[in-house]
Protein backbone atom coordinates (compact mmCIF):
# COMPACT_ATOMS: atom_id res chain seq x y z
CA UNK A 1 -54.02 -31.41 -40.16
CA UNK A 2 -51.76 -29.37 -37.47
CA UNK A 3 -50.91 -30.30 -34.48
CA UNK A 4 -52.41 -28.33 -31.39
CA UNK A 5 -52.01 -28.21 -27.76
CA UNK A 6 -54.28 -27.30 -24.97
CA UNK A 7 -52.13 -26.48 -22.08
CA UNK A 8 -52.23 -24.90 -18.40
CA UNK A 9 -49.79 -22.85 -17.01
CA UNK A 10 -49.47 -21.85 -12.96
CA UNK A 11 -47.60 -19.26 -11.10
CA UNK A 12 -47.02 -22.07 -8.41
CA UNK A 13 -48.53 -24.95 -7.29
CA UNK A 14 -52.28 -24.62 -6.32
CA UNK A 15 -51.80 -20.91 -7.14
CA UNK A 16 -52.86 -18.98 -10.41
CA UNK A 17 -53.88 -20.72 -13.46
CA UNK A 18 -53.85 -20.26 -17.06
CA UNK A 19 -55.61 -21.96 -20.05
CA UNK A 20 -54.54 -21.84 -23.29
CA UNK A 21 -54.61 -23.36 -27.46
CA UNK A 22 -51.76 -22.99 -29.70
CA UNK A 23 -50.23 -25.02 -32.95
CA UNK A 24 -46.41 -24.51 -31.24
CA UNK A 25 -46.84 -25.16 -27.45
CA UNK A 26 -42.92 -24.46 -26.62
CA UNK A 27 -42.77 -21.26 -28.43
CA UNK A 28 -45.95 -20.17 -26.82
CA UNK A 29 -44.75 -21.39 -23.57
CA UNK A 30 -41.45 -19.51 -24.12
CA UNK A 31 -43.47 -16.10 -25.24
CA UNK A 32 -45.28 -16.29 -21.38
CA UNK A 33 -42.18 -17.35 -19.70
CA UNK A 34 -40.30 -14.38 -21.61
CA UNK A 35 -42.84 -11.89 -20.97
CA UNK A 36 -42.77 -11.17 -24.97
CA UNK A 37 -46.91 -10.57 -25.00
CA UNK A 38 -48.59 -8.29 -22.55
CA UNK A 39 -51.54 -9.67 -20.42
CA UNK A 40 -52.84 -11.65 -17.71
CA UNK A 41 -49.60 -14.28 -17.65
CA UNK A 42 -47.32 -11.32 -17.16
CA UNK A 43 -49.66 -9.46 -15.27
CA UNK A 44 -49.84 -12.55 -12.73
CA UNK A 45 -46.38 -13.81 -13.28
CA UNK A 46 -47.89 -17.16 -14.74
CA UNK A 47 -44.78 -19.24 -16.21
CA UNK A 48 -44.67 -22.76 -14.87
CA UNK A 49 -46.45 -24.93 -17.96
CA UNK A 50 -48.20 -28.13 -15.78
CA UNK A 51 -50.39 -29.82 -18.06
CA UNK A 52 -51.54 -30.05 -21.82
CA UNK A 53 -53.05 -32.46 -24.30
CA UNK A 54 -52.28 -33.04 -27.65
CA UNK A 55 -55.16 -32.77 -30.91
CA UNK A 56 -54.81 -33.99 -33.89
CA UNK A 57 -58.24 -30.93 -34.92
CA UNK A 58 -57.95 -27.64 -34.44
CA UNK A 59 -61.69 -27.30 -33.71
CA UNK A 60 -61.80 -30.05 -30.99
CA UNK A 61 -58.43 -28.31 -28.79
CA UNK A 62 -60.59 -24.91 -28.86
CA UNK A 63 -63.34 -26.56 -27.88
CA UNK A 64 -61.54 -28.13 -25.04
CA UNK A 65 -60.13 -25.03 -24.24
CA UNK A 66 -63.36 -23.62 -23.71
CA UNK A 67 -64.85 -26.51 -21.60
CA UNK A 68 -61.56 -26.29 -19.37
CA UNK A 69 -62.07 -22.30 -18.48
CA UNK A 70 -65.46 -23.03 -17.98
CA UNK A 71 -64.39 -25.91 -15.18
CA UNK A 72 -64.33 -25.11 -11.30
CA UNK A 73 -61.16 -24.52 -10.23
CA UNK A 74 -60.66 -27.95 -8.33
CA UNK A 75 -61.59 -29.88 -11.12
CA UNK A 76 -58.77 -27.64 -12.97
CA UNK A 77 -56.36 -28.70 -9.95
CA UNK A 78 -57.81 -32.02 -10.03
CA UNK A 79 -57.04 -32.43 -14.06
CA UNK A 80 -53.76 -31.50 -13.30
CA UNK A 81 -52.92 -33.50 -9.97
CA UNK A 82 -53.51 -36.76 -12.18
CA UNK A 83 -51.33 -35.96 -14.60
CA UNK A 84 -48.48 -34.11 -12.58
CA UNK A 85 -48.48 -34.43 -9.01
CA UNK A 86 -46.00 -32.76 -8.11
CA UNK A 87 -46.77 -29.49 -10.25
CA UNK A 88 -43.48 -30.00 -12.09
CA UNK A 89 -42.94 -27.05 -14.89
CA UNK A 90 -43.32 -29.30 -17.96
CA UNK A 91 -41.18 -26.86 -20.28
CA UNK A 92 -38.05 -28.53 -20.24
CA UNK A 93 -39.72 -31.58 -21.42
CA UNK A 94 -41.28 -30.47 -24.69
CA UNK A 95 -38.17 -28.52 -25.31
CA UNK A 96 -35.99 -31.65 -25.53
């Protein structure tokens, strides 16, 4: 089975979000942060990655992508608050 990753990305804390599924979440993240793809994360200059899970099934991250756009916006903030309080960009982390 691949790995995939269900991830949010912000143009600043509290400010615009992004939800997202891919099978290589730092060359995704890179392709937003490069501006390599047209669309709403370069339209809204959305390039700070501050959350994602890892799934083991492809089916159950897409799912969870779609429950997660679905969410109000503070439980989005909330989601990500637990997990990184400071909105810290994430990137540098799964690049290592």
């Amino acid at each position: 089975m691949k790995q995939m990753y269900v991830y949010i990305m912000a143009s600043a804390p509290n400010g615009t979000l992004y939800i997202g599924v891919t099978g290589n979440l730092s060359k995704r993240v890179w392709e937003h942060r490069n501006h390599v793809v047209e669309g709403f994360t370069d339209k809204y200059h959305v390039g700070r990655l501050v959350y994602y899970e890892v799934w083991q099934d492809e089916r159950g991250a897409i799912a969870r992508e779609k429950q997660l756009k679905h969410w109000k916006r503070d439980w989005k903030i909330k989601l990500i608050q637990n997990q990184n309080p400071d909105w810290n960009d994430l990137y540098p982390d799964i690049c290592r």
